[in-house]
Protein backbone atom coordinates (compact mmCIF):
# COMPACT_ATOMS: atom_id res chain seq x y z
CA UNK A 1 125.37 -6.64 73.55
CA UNK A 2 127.20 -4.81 76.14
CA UNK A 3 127.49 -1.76 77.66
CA UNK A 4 130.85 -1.51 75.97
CA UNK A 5 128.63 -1.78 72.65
CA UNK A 6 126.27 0.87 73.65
CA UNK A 7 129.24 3.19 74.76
CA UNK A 8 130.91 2.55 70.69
CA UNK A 9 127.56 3.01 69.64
CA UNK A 10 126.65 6.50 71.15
CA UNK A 11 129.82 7.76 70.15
CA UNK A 12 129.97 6.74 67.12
CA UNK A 13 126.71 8.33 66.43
CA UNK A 14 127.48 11.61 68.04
CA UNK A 15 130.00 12.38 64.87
CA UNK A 16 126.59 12.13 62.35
CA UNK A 17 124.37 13.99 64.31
CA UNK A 18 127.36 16.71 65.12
CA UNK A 19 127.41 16.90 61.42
CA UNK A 20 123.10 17.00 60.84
CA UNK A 21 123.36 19.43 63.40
CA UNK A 22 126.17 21.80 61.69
CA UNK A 23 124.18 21.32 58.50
CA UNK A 24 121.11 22.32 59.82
CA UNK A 25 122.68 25.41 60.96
CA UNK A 26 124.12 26.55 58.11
CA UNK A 27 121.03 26.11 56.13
CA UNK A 28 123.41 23.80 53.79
CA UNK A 29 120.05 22.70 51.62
CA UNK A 30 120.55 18.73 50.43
CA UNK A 31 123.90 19.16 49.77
CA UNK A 32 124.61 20.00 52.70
CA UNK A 33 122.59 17.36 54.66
CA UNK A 34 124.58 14.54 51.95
CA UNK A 35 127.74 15.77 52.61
CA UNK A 36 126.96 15.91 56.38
CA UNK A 37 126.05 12.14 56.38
CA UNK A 38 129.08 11.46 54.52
CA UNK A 39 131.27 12.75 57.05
CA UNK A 40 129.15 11.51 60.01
CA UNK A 41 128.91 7.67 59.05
CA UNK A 42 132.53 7.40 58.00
CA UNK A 43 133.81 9.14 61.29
CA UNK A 44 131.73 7.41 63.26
CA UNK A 45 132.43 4.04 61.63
CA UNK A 46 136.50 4.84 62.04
CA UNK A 47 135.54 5.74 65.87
CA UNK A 48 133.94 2.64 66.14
CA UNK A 49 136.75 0.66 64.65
CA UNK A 50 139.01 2.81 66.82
CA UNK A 51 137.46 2.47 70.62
CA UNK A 52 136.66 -1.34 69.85
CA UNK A 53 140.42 -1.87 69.10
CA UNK A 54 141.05 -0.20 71.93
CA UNK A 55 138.74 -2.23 73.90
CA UNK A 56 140.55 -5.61 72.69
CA UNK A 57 144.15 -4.24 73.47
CA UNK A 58 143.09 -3.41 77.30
CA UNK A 59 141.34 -6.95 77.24
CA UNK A 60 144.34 -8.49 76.16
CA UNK A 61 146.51 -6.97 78.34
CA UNK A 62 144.74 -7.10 81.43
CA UNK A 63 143.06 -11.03 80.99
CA UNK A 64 145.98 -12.28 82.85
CA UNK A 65 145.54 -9.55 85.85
CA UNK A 66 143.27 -10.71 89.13
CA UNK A 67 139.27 -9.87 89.04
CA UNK A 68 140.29 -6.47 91.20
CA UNK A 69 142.74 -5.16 88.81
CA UNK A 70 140.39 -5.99 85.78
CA UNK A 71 137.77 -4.35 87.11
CA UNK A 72 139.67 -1.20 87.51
CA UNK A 73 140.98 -1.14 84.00
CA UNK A 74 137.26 -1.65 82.98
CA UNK A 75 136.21 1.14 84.66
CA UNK A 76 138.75 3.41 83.48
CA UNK A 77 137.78 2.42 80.02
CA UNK A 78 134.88 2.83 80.52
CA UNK A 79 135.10 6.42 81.89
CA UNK A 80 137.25 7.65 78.65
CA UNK A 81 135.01 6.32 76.53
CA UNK A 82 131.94 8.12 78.24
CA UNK A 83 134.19 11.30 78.59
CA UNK A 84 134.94 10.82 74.66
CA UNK A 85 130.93 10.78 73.46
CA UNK A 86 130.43 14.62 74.00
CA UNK A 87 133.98 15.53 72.45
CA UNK A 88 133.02 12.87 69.55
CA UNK A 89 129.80 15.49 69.22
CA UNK A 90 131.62 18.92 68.95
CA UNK A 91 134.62 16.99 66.55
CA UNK A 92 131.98 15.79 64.26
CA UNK A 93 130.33 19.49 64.25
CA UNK A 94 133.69 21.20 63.56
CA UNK A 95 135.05 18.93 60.80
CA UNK A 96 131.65 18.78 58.76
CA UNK A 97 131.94 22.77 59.47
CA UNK A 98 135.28 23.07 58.15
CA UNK A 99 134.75 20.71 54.45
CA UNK A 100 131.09 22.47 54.48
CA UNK A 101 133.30 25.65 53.64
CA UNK A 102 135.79 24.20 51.19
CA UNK A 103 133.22 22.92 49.19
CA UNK A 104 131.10 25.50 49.04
């Protein structure tokens, strides 16, 4: 495991708990909570599918750069990604908000 990994991993995880959280909130009772998780896992496994295709396509497009230029892209991936896990948090909150009020 990388840190890569741990990076998909907390964001991925920030859509189900943005979700708990929002159900929580509104006091949704189980139905809430279920549809919550619902939302949260299958976000957060597309965002995980998402950010470790991106991953691939700046590996593949950067394995024939030298070590210095690599290690720049890295970094800058790296950055997004850590930028993304607190926007991953609110987007998670604010969907599961939104279909917590259709199907109510």
């Amino acid at each position: 495991m990388t840190l890569y990994h741990l990076l998909i991993a907390a964001s991925s995880t920030m859509f189900l708990a943005g979700g708990i959280a929002e159900a929580k909130l509104a006091k949704g009772g189980f139905v809430g909570y279920a549809l919550a998780a619902v939302i949260g896992l299958v976000l957060g496994a597309l965002n995980a599918w998402m950010v470790y295709a991106s991953g691939k396509w700046v590996y593949e497009r950067t394995k024939l750069l030298s070590a210095g230029q690599q290690n720049a892209y890295v970094r800058a991936l790296y950055s997004v990604v850590a930028v993304w896990i607190p926007i991953a948090l609110f987007l998670g909150s604010w969907i599961t908000r939104g279909l917590m009020r259709v199907v109510k």
